[in-house]
C-alpha atoms as a PDB file:
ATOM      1  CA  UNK A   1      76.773 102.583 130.248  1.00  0.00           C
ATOM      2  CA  UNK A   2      75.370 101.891 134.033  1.00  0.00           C
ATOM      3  CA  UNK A   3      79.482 102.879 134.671  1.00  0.00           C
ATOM      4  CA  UNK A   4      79.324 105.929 132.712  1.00  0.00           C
ATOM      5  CA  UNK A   5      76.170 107.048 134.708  1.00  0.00           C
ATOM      6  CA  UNK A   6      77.664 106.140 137.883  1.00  0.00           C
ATOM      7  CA  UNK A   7      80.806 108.049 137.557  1.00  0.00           C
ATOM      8  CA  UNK A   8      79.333 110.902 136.180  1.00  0.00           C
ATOM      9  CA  UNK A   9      76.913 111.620 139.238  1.00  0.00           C
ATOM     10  CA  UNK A  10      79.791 110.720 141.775  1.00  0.00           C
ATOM     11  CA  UNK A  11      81.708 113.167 139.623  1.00  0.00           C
ATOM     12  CA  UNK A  12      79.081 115.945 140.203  1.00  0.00           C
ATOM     13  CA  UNK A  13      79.089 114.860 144.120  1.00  0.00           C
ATOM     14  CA  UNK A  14      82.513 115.290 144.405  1.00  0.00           C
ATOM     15  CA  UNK A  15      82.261 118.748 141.946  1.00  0.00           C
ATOM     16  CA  UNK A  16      79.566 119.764 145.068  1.00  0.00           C
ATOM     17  CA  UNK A  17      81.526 119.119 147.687  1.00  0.00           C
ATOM     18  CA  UNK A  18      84.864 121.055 146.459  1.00  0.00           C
ATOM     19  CA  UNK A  19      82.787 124.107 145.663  1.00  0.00           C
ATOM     20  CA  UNK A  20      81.782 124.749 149.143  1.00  0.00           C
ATOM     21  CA  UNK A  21      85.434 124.651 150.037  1.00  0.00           C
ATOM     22  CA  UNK A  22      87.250 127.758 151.067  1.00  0.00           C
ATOM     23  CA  UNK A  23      89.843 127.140 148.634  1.00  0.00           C
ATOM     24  CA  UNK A  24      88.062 126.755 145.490  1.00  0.00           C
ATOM     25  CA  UNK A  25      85.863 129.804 146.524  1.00  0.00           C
ATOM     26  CA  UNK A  26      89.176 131.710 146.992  1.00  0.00           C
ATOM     27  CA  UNK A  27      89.989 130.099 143.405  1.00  0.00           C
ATOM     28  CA  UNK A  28      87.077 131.400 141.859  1.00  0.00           C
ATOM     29  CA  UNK A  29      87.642 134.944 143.351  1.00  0.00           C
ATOM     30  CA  UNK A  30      91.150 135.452 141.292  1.00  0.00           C
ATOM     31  CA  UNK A  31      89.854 133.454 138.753  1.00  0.00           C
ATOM     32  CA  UNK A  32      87.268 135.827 137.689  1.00  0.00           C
ATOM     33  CA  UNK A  33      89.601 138.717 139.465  1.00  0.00           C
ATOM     34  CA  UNK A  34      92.272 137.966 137.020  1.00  0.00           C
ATOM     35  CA  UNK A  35      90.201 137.894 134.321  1.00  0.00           C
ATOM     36  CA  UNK A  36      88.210 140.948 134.785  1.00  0.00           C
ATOM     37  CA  UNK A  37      90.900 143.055 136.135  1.00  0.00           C
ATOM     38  CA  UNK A  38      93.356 142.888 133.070  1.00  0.00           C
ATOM     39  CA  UNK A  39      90.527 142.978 130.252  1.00  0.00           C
ATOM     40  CA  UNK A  40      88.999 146.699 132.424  1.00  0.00           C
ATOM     41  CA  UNK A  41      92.439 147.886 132.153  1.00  0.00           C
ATOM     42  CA  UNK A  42      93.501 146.360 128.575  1.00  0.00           C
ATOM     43  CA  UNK A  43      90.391 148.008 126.887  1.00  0.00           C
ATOM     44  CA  UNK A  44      90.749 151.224 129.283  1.00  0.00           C
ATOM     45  CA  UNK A  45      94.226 151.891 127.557  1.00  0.00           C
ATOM     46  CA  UNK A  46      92.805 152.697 124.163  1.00  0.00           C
ATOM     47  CA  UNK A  47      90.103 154.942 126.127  1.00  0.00           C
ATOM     48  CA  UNK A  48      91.513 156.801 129.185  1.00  0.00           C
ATOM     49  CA  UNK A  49      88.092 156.612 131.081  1.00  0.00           C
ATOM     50  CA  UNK A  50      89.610 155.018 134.233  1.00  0.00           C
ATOM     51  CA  UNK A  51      93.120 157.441 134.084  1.00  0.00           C
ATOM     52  CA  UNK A  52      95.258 158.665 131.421  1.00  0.00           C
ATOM     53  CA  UNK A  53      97.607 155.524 131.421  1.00  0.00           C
ATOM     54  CA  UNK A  54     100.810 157.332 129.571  1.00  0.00           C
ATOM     55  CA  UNK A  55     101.960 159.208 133.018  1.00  0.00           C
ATOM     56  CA  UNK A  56     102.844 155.708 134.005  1.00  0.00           C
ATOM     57  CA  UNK A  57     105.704 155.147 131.099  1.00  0.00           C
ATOM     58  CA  UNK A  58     108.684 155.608 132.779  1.00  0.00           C
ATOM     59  CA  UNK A  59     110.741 157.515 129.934  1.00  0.00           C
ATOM     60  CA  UNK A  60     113.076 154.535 129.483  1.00  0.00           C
ATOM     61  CA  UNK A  61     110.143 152.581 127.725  1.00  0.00           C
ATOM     62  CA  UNK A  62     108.317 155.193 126.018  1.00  0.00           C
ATOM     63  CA  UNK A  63     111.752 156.172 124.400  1.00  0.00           C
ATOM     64  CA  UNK A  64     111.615 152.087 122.822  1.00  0.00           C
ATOM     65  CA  UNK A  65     108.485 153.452 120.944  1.00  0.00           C
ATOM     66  CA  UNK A  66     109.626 156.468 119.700  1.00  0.00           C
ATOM     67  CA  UNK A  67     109.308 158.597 122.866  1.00  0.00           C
ATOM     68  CA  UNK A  68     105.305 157.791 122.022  1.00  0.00           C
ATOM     69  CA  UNK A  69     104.002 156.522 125.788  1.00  0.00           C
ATOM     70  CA  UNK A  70     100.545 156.505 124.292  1.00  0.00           C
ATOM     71  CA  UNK A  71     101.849 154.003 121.946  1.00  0.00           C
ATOM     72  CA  UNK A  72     103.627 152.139 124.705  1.00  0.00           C
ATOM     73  CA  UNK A  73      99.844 151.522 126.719  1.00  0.00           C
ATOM     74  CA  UNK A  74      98.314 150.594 123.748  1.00  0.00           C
ATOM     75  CA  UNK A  75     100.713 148.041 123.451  1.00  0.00           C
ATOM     76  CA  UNK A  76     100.102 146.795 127.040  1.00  0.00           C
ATOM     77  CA  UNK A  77      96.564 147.558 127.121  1.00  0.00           C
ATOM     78  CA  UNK A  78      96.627 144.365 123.838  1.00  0.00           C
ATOM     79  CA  UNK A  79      99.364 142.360 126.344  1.00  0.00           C
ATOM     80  CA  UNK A  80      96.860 142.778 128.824  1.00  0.00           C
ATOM     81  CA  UNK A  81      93.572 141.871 127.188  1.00  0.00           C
ATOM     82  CA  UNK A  82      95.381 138.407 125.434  1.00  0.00           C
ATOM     83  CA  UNK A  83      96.583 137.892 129.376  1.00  0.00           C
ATOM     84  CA  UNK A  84      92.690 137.877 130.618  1.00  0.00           C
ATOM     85  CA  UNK A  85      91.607 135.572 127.541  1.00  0.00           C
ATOM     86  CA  UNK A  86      94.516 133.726 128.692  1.00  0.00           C
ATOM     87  CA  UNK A  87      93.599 133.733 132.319  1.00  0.00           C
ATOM     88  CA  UNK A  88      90.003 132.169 131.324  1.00  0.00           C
ATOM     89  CA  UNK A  89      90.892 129.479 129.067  1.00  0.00           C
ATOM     90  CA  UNK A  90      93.993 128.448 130.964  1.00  0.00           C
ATOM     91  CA  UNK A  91      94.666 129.855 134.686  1.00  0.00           C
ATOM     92  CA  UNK A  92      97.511 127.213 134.915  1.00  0.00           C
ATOM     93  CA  UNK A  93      99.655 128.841 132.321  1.00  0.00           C
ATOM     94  CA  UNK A  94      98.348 132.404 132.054  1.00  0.00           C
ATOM     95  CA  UNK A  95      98.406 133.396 135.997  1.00  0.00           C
ATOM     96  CA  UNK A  96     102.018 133.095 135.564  1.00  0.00           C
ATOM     97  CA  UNK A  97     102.444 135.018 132.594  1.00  0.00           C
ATOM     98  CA  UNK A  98     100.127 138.048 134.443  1.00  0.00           C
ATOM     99  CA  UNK A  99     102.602 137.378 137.896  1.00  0.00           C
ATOM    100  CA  UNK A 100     105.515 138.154 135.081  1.00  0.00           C
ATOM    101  CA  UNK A 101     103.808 140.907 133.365  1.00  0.00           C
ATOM    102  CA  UNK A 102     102.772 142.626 136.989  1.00  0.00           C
ATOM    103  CA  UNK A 103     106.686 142.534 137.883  1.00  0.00           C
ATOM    104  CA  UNK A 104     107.699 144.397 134.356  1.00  0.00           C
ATOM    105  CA  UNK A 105     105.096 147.270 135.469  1.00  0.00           C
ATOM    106  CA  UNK A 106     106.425 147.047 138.786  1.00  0.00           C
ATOM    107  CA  UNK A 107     109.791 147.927 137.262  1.00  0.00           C
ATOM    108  CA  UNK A 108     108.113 150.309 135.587  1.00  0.00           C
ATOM    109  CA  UNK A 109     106.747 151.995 138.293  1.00  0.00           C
ATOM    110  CA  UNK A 110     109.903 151.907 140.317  1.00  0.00           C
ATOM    111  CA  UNK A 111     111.843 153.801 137.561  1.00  0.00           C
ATOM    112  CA  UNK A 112     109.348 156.939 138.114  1.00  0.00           C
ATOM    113  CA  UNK A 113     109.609 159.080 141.031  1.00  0.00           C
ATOM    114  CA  UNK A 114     106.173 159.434 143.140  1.00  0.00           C
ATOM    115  CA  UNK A 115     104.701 155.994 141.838  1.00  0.00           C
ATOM    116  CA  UNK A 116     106.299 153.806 144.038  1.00  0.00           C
ATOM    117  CA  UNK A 117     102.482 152.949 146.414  1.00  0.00           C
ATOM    118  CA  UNK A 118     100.823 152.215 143.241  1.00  0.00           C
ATOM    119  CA  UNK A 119     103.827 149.711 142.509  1.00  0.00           C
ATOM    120  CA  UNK A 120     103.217 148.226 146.165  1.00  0.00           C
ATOM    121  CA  UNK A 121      99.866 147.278 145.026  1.00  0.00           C
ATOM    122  CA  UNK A 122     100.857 145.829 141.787  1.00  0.00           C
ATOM    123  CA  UNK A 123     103.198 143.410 143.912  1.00  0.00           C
ATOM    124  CA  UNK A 124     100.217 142.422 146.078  1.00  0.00           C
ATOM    125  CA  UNK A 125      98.256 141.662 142.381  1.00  0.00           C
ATOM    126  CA  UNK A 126     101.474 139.724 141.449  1.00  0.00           C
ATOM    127  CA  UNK A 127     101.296 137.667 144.792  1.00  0.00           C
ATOM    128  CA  UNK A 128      97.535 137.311 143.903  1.00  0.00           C
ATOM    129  CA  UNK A 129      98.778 136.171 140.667  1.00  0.00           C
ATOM    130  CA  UNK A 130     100.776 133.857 141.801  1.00  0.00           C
ATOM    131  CA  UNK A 131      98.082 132.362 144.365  1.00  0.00           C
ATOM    132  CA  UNK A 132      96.036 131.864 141.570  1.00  0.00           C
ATOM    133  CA  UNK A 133      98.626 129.904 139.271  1.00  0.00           C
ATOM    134  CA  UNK A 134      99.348 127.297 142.342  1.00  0.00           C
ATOM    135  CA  UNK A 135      95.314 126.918 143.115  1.00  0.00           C
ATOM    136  CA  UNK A 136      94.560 126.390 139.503  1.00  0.00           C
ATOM    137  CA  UNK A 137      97.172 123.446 139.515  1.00  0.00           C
ATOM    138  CA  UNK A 138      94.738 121.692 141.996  1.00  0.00           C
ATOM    139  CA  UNK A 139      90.965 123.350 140.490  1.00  0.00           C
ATOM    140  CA  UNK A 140      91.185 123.881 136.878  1.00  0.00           C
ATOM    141  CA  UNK A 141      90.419 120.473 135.564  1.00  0.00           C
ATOM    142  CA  UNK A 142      88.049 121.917 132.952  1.00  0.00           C
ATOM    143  CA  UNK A 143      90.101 120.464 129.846  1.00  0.00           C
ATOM    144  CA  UNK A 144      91.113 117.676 131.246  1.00  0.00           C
ATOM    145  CA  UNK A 145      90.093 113.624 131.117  1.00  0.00           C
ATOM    146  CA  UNK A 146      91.082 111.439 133.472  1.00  0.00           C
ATOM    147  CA  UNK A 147      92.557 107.819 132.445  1.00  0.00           C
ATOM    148  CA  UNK A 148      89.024 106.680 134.110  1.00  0.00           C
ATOM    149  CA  UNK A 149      86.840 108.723 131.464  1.00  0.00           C
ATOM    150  CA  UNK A 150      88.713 107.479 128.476  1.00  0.00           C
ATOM    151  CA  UNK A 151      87.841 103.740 129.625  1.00  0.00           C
ATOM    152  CA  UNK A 152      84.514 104.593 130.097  1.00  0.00           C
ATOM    153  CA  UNK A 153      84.224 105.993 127.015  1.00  0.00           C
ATOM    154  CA  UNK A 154      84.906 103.003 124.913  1.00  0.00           C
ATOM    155  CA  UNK A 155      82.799 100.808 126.938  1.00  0.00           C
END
């Protein structure tokens, strides 16, 4: 027990200590970033309060639902807000699968004439993205037990 108690405050030392690091603060900013940012924009597809997200179909892929680009962002907009749950429970996996979905709309983008700064920025989100899937590989230890805290545990 007098082991359990031990680890666990040099645990929360340790915890202390990485949170004042620039890294894990810059891990926390596109954690919550990439969380908040697809969820806005997921919901904001079945409402249009931000922008009306059909101009940004390119024909190509609105003609795959019918010619319907409405239906097309509501499609996304449900991509999009299972990619932020995703983000939250599991940055290691999900930040990847955002990076991939960022370069489909970036495709998107390119195949429309006059869109092409708004598919700049969605590369920068992707390189964001992408930050966020390598930091996670070294912060997100939320789910996991170490080999040390399954010993413990049966003591």
């Amino acid at each position: 027990m007098a082991e359990s108690v031990r680890y666990s405050g040099e645990a929360a030392r340790i915890g202390a200590v990485e949170s004042r690091s620039p890294a894990y603060q810059a891990y926390q900013i596109l954690h919550v970033a990439f969380v908040v940012a697809p969820l806005v924009a997921g919901i904001d597809k079945f409402f249009h309060a931000l922008v009306n997200w059909d101009m940004y179909a390119a024909p190509v892929f609105a003609s795959m639902f019918g010619g319907y680009a409405h239906v097309l962002m509501q499609v996304a907009g449900v991509v999009e807000i299972i990619a932020a749950i995703g983000v939250l429970l599991k940055p290691k996996v999900f930040a990847y699968v955002v990076a991939a979905w960022l370069v489909g709309i970036i495709i998107n983008l390119l195949m429309i004439p006059g869109y092409y700064d708004i598919a700049l920025r969605d590369l920068g989100l992707c390189l964001g993205a992408l930050a966020l899937g390598r930091l996670s590989h070294h912060f997100d230890h939320q789910f996991e037990r170490t080999e040390r805290d399954v010993v413990t545990d049966r003591s």
